[in-house]
Protein backbone atom coordinates (compact mmCIF):
# COMPACT_ATOMS: atom_id res chain seq x y z
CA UNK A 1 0.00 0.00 0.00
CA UNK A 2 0.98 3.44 -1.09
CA UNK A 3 1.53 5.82 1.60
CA UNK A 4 -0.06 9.15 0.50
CA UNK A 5 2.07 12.61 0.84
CA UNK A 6 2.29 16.09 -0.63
CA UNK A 7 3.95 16.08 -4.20
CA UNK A 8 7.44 17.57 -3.20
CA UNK A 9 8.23 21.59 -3.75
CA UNK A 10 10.04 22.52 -7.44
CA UNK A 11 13.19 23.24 -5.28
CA UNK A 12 13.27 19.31 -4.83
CA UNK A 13 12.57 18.34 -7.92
CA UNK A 14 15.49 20.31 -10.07
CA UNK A 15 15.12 20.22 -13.77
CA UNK A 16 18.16 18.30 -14.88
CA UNK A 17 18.50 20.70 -18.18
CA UNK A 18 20.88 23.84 -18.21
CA UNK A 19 18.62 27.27 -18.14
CA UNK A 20 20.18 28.30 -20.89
CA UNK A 21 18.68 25.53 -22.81
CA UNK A 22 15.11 25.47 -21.39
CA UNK A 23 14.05 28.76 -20.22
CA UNK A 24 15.74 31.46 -23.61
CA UNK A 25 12.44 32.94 -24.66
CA UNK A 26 13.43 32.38 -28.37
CA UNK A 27 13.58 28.88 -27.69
CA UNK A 28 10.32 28.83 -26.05
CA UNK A 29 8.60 31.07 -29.13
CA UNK A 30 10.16 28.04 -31.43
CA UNK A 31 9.65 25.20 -29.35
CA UNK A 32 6.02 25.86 -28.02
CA UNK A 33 4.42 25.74 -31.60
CA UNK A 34 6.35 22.69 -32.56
CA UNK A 35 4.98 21.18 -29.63
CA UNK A 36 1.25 21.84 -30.48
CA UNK A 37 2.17 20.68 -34.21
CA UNK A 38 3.67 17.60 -32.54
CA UNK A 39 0.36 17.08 -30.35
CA UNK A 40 -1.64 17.87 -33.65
CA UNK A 41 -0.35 14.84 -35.89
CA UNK A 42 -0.35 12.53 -32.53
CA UNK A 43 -4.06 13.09 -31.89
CA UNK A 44 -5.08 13.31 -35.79
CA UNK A 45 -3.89 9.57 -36.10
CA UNK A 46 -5.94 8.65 -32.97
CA UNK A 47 -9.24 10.24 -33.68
CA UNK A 48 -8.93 9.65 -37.41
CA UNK A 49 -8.29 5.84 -37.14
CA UNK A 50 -10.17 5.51 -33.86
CA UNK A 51 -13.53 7.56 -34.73
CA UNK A 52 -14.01 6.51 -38.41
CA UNK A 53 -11.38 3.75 -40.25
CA UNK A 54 -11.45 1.83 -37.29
CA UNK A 55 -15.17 1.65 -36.65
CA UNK A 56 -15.29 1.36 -40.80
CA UNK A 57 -12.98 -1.53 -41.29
CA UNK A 58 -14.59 -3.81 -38.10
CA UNK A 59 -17.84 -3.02 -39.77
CA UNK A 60 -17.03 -4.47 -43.20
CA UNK A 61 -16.55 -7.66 -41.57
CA UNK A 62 -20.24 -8.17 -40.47
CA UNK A 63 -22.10 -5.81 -42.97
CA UNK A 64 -25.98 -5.33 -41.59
CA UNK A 65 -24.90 -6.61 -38.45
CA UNK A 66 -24.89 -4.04 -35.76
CA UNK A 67 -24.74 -5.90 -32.60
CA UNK A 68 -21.58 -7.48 -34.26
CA UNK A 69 -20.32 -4.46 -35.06
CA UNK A 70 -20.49 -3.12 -31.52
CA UNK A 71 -19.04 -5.82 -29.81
CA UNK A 72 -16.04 -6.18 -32.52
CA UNK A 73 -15.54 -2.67 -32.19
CA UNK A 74 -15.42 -2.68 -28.43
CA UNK A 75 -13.04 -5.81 -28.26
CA UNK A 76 -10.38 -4.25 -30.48
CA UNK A 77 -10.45 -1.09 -29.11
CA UNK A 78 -10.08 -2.25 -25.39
CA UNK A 79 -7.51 -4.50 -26.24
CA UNK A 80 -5.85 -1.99 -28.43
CA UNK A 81 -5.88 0.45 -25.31
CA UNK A 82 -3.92 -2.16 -23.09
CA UNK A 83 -0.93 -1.82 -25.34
CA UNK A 84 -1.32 1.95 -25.44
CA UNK A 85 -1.67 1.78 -21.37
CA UNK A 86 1.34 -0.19 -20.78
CA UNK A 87 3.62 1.19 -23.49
CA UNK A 88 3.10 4.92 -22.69
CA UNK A 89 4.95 4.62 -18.81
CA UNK A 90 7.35 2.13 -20.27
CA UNK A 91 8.65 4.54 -23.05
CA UNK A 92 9.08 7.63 -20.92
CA UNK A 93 10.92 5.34 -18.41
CA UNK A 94 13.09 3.80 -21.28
CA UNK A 95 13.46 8.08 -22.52
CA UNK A 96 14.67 9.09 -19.19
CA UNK A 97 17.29 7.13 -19.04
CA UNK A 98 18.51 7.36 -22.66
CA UNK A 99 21.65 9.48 -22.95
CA UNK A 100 22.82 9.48 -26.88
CA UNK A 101 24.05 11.51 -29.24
CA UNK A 102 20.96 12.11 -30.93
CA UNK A 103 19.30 13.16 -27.58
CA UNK A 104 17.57 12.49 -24.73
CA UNK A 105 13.68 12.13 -26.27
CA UNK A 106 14.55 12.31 -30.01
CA UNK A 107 15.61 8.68 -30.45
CA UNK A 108 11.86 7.64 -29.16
CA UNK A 109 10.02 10.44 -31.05
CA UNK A 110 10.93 9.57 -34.65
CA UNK A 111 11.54 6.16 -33.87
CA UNK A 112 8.34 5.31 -32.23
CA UNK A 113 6.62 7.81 -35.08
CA UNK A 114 8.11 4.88 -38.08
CA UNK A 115 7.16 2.25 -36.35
CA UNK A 116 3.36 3.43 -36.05
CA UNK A 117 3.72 4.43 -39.94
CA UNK A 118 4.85 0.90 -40.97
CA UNK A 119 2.58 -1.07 -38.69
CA UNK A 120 -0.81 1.07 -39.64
CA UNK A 121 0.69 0.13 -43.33
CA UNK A 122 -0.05 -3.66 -42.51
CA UNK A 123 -3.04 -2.58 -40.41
CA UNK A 124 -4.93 -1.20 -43.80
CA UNK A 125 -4.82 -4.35 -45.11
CA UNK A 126 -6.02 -6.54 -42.63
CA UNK A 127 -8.89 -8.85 -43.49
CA UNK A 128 -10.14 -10.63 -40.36
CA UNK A 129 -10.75 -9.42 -36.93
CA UNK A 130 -7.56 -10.97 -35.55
CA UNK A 131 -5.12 -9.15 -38.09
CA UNK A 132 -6.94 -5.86 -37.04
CA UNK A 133 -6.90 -6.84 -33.68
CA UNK A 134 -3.52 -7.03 -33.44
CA UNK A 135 -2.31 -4.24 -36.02
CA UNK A 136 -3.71 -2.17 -34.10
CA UNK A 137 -2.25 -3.22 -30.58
CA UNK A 138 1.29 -2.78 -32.30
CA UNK A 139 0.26 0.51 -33.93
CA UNK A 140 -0.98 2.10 -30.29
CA UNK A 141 1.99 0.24 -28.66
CA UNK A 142 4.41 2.34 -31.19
CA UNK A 143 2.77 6.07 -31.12
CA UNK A 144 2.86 5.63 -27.14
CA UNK A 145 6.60 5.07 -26.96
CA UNK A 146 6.72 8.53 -29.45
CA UNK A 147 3.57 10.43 -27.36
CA UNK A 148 5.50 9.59 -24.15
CA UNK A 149 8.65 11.07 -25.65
CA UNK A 150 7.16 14.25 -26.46
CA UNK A 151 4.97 14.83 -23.68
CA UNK A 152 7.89 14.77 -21.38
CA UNK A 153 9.20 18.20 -23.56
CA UNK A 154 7.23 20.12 -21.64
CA UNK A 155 8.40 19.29 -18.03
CA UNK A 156 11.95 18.75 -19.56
CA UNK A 157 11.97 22.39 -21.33
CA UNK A 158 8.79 25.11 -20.11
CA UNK A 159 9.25 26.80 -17.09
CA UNK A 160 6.52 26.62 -14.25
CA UNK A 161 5.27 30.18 -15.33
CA UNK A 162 4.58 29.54 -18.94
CA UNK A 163 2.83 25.35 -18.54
CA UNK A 164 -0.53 26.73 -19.06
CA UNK A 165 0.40 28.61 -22.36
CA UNK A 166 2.49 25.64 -23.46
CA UNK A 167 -0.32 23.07 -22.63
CA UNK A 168 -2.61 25.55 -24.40
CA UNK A 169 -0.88 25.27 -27.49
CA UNK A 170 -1.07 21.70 -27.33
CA UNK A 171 -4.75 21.54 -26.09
CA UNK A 172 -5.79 23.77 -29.23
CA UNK A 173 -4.04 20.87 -31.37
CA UNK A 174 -6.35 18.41 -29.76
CA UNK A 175 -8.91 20.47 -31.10
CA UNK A 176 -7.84 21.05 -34.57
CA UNK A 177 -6.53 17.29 -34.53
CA UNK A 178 -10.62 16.00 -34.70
CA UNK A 179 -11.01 18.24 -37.86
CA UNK A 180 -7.73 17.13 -39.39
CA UNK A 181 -7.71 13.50 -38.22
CA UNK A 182 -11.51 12.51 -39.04
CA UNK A 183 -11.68 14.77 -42.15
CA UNK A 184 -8.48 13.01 -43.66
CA UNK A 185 -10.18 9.41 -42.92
CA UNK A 186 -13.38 10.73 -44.44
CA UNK A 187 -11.73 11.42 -47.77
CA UNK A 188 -10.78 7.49 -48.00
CA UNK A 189 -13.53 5.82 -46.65
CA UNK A 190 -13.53 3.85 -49.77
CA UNK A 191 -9.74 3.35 -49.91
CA UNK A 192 -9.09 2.33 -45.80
CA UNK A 193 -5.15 1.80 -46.69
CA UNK A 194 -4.72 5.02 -48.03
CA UNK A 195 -6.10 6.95 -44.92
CA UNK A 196 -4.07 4.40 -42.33
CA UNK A 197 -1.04 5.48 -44.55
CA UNK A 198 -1.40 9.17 -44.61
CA UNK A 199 -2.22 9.79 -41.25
CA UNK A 200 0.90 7.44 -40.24
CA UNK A 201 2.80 9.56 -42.71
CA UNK A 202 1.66 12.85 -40.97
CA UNK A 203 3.17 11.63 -37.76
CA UNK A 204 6.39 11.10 -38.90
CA UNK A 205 6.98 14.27 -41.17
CA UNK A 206 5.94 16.38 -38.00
CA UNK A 207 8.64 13.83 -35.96
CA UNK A 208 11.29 14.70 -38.12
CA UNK A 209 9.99 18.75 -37.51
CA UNK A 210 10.61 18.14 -34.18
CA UNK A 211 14.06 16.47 -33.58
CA UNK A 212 15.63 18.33 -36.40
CA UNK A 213 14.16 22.03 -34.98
CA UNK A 214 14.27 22.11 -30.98
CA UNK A 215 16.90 20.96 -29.20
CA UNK A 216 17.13 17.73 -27.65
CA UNK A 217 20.43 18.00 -25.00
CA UNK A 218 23.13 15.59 -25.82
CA UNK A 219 24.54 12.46 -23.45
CA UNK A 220 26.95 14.15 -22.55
CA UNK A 221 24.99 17.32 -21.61
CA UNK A 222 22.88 15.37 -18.95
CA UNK A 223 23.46 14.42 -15.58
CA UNK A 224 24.96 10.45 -15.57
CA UNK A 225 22.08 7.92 -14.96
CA UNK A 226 22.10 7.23 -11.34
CA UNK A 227 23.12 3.60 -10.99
CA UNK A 228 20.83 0.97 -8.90
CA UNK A 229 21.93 -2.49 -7.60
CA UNK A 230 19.29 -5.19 -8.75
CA UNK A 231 16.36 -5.43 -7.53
CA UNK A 232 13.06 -7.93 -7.74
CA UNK A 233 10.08 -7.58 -10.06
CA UNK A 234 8.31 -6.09 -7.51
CA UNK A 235 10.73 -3.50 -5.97
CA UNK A 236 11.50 -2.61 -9.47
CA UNK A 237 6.47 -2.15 -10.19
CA UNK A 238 7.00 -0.31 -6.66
CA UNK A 239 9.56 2.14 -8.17
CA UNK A 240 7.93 2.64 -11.28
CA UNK A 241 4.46 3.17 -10.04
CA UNK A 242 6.30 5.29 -6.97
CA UNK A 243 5.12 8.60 -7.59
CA UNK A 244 1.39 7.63 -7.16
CA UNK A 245 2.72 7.60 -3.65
CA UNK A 246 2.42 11.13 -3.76
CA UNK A 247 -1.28 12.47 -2.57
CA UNK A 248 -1.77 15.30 -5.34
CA UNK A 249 -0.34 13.34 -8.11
CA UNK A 250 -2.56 10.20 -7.31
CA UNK A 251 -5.02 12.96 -7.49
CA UNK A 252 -4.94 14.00 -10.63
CA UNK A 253 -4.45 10.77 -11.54
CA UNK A 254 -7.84 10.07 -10.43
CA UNK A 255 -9.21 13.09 -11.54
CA UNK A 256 -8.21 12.72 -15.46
CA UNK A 257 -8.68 8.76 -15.28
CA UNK A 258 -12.63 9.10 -14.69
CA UNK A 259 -13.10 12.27 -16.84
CA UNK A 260 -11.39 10.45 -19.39
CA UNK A 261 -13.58 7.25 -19.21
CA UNK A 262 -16.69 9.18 -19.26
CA UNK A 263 -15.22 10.98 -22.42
CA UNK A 264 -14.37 7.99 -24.47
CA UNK A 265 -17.34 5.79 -23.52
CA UNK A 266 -19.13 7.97 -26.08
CA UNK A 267 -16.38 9.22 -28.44
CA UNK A 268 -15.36 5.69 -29.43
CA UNK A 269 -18.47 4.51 -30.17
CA UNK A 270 -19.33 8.10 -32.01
CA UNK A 271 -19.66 6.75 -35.86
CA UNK A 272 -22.44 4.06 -34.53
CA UNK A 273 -24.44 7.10 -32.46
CA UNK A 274 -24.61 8.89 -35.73
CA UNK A 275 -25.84 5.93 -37.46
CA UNK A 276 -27.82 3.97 -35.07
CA UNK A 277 -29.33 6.71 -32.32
CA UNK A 278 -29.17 9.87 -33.96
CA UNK A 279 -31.76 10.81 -37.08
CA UNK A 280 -29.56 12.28 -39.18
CA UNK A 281 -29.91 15.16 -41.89
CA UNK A 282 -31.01 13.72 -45.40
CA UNK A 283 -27.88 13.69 -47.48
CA UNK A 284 -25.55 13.59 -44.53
CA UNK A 285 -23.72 10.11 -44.18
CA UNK A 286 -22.82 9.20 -40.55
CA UNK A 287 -18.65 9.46 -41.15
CA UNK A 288 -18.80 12.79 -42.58
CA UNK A 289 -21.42 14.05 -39.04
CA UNK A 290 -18.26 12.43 -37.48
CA UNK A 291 -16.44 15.28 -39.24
CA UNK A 292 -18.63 17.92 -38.43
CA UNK A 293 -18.94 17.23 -35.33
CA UNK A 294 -15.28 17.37 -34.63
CA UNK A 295 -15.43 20.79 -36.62
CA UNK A 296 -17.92 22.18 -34.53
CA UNK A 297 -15.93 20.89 -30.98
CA UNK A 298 -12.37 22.23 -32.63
CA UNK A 299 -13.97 25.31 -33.03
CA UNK A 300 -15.29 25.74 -29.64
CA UNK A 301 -12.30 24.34 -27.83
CA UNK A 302 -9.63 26.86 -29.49
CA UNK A 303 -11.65 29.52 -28.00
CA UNK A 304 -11.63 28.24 -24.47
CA UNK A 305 -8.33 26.63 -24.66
CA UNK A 306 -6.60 29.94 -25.88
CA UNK A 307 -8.00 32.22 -23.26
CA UNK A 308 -7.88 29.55 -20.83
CA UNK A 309 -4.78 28.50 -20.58
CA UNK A 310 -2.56 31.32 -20.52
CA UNK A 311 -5.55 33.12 -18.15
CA UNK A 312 -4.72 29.89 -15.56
CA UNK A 313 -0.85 31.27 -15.98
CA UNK A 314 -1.78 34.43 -14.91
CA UNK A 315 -3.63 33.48 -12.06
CA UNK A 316 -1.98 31.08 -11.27
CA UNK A 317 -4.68 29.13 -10.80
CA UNK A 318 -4.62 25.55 -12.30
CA UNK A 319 -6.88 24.02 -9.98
CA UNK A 320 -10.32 26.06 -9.97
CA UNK A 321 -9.80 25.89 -14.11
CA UNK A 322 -9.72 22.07 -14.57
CA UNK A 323 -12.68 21.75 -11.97
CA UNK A 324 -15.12 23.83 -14.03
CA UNK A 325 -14.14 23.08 -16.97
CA UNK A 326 -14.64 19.35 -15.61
CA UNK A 327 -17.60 19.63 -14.36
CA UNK A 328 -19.34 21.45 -17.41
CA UNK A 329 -17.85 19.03 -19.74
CA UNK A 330 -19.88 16.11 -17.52
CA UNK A 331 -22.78 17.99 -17.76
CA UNK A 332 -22.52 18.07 -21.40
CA UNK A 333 -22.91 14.44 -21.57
CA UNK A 334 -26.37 15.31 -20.81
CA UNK A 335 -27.57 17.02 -23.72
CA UNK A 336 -27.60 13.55 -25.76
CA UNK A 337 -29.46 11.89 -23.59
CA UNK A 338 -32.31 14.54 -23.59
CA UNK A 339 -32.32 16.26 -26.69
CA UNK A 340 -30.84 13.02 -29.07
CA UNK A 341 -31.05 14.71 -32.40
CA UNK A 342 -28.46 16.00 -34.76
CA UNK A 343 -29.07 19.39 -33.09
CA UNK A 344 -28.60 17.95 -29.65
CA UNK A 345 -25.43 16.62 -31.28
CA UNK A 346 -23.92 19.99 -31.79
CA UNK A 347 -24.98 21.60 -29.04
CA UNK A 348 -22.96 18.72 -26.96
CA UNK A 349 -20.03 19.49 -29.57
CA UNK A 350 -19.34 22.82 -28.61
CA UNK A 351 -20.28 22.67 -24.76
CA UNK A 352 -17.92 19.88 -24.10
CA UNK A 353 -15.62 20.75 -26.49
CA UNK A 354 -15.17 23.98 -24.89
CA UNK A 355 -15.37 22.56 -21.37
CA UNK A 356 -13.22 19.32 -22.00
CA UNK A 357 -10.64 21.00 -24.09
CA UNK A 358 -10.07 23.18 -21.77
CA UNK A 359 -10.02 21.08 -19.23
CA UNK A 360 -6.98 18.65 -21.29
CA UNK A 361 -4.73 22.34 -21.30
CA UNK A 362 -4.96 23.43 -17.96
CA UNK A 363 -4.70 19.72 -16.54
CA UNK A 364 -1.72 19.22 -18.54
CA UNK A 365 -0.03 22.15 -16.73
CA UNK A 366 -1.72 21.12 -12.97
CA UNK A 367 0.13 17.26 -14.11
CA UNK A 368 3.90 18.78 -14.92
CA UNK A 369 3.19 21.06 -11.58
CA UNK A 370 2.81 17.97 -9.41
CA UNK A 371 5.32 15.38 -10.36
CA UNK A 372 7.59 14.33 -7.43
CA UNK A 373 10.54 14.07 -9.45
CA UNK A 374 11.96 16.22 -12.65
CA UNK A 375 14.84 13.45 -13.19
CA UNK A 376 12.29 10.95 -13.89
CA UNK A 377 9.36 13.37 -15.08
CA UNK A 378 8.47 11.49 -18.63
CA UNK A 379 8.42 7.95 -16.57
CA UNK A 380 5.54 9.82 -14.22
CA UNK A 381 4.46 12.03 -16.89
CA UNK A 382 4.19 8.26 -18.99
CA UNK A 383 2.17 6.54 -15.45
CA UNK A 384 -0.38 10.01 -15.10
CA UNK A 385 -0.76 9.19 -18.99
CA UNK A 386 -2.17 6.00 -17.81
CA UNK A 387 -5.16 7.84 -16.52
CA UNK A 388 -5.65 8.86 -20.30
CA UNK A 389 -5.04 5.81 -21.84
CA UNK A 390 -6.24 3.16 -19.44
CA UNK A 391 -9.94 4.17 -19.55
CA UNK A 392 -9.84 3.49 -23.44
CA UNK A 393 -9.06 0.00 -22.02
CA UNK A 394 -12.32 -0.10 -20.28
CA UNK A 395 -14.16 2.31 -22.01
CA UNK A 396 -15.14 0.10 -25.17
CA UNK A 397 -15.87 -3.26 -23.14
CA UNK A 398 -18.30 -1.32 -20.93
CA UNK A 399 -19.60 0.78 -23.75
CA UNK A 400 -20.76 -2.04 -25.56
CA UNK A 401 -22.62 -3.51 -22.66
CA UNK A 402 -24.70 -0.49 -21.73
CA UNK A 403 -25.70 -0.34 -25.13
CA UNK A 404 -26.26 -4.00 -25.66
CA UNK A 405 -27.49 -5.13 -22.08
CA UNK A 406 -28.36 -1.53 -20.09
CA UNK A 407 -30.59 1.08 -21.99
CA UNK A 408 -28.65 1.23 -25.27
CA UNK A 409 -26.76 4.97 -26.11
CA UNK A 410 -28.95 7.14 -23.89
CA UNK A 411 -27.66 5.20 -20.99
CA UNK A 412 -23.95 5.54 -22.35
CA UNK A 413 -24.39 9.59 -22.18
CA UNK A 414 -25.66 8.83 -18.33
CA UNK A 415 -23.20 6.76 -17.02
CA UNK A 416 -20.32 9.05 -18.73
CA UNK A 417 -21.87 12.02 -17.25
CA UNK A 418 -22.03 10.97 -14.12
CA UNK A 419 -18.43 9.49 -14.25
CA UNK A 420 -16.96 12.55 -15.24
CA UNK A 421 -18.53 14.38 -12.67
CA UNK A 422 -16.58 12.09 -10.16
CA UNK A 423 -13.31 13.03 -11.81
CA UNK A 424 -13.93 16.77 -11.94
CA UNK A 425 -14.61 16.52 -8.02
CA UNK A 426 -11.24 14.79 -7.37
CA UNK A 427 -9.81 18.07 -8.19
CA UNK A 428 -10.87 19.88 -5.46
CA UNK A 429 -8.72 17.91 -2.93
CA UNK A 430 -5.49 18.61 -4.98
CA UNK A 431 -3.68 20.73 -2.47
CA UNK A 432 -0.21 21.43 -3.69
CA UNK A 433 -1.44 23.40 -6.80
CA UNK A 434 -4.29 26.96 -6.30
């Protein structure tokens, strides 16, 4: 059992970069919009493959079958998620302790970024549930070693006072990443492979943006890796999992793991909504309402996300942000259930996407402000990720019961409402951060 304390002050937790490479504001103006680029071709790949060739391709195994298609959907995508879930901690572990010529995080970004490219490749041409099944393990297993790389950029290189504008930029990329991602996988609906390899492709050009732009400090610019005698399998879980020993980092971990679940038991399963819940305009196929609703919600969130984040800088007030925006972004889930027409659709697009999306910014500045530990920051950074990417592991198995076995998709907006209301409240006991 963890024993729960206050997440250590910044004087504890040094960052292990010189100042001159972090905190120059021309670096900064350089490396910030990278970043959100970065964020923007991570989150495109997700949302386009997850929200429509994903959904597409299981479909076109069991055409006219939609309990079929539900349950195939839900299997691959929780299983996916595990690989995504376990892969995420691993690589920023792996990243911290790299020390090579090429960098600290670089080696993982682009590396991890051609690895997703070539194994969405094989994914477009899978045929059976299995292949897909486990393309699509490998693929989420690849992009998290690469997203864990370049999430830790942010405690590695932003100062404390600038987080909120930094996770700003990356939360309006989130935004713009449902238009981009879901609007590219709409054009090749009718060619799967092509969309798999474009969006694959995106992720790597932006890769080789990034390590070839910013600078990634050298081996032999970094502190030595502090040695450690062996130690058992357990030990070695305690001291990877150790900063959830840490009361307002287990916090937030809680906080982002149920708003996240209530988020993605309806996003995953948005393409069937549209085509089995929702009446839908004459003329407008579900996939492209997939598009326009992540329009609508990237339109909303760069609002909110802009103002919001670099508002929480000033301040200073992480905290009281991410529990609003929270807690609207729950309530959201409500408009579904009681107005569930394409209307009621994007009226829940822009209230939760301007209440979730800001939400992601500002809790992506509260996470970096609450780690125990800046020498190991992407392992923890990788472990609070968790929280993101473990509720897509449970998400789509429990999605697909409620709307099999429990009341169908108005009870999916319920339960992920009142999930997400849970999370938001976990904020409020956060005590290290205003």
């Amino acid at each position: 059992m963890f024993l729960l304390t206050p997440a250590k002050d910044d004087a504890t937790c040094p960052n292990p970069f010189p100042p001159s490479r972090t905190r120059g504001r021309r670096s900064l103006r350089r490396l910030i919009p990278v970043l959100g680029v970065g964020n923007l071709a991570v989150y495109a790949f997700y949302l386009g493959i997850g929200a429509v060739l994903l959904p597409l391709q299981v479909q076109g195994l069991t055409p006219g079958d939609e309990e079929a298609a539900v349950a195939n959907l839900g299997l691959v995508s929780g299983v996916a998620a595990v690989f995504g879930t376990v892969f995420n901690p691993i690589g920023g572990a792996l990243s911290d302790r790299t020390r090579s010529r090429w960098g600290r995080r670089n080696p993982w970004i682009l590396g991890g970024a051609v690895a997703g490219l070539l194994l969405v490749l094989a994914l477009g041409f899978a045929d059976s549930l299995l292949m897909i099944a486990l393309g699509w393990c490998l693929a989420q297993g690849a992009m998290n070693l690469h997203q864990a790389a370049v999430t830790a950029v942010i405690p590695d290189r932003v100062p404390h006072e600038r987080r909120g504008t930094a996770a700003a930029a990356m939360g309006i990329a989130v935004a713009a990443a449902g238009v981009l991602g879901t609007g590219v996988a709409t054009l090749f609906t009718g060619a799967l492979p092509f969309g798999y390899i474009v969006l694959g492709g995106l992720v790597v050009a932006v890769a080789v943006v990034l390590t070839t732009t910013t600078h990634d400090p050298r081996g032999d610019e970094l502190p030595p890796v502090a040695a450690g005698g062996r130690v058992g399998p357990l030990a070695a879980l305690g001291r990877f999992l150790s900063a959830l020993s840490h009361r307002d980092f287990t916090l937030v971990f809680v906080g982002r793991a149920l708003l996240f679940f209530g988020y993605f038991l309806v996003l995953g399963f948005q393409l069937y909504i549209l085509d089995y819940f929702v009446e839908m305009p004459e003329g407008l196929a579900p996939a492209a309402g997939v598009t326009v609703l992540s329009l609508v919600t990237a339109a909303a969130t760069v609002v909110t996300t802009a103002v919001g984040g670099p508002l929480s800088d000033r301040l200073d007030r992480r905290r009281l942000f991410a529990l609003v925006c929270g807690v609207v972004s729950a309530g959201a889930m409500l408009i579904p259930f009681f107005l569930p027409t394409w209307t009621g659709m994007l009226v829940f697009a822009v209230v939760n996407g301007s209440a979730f999306g800001c939400f992601m910014a500002v809790d992506t500045a509260l996470a970096t402000l609450v780690l125990p530990s800046g020498a190991d920051a992407a392992r923890d950074m990788g472990v609070l990720n968790i929280a993101a990417a473990g509720p897509q592991v449970i998400a789509p198995f429990i999605a697909s019961t409620i709307i099999l076995h429990l009341g169908g998709y108005g009870s999916l907006f319920l339960v992920g409402s009142a999930v997400g209301l849970l999370g938001a409240l976990a904020i409020v006991f956060v005590r290290g951060v205003r």
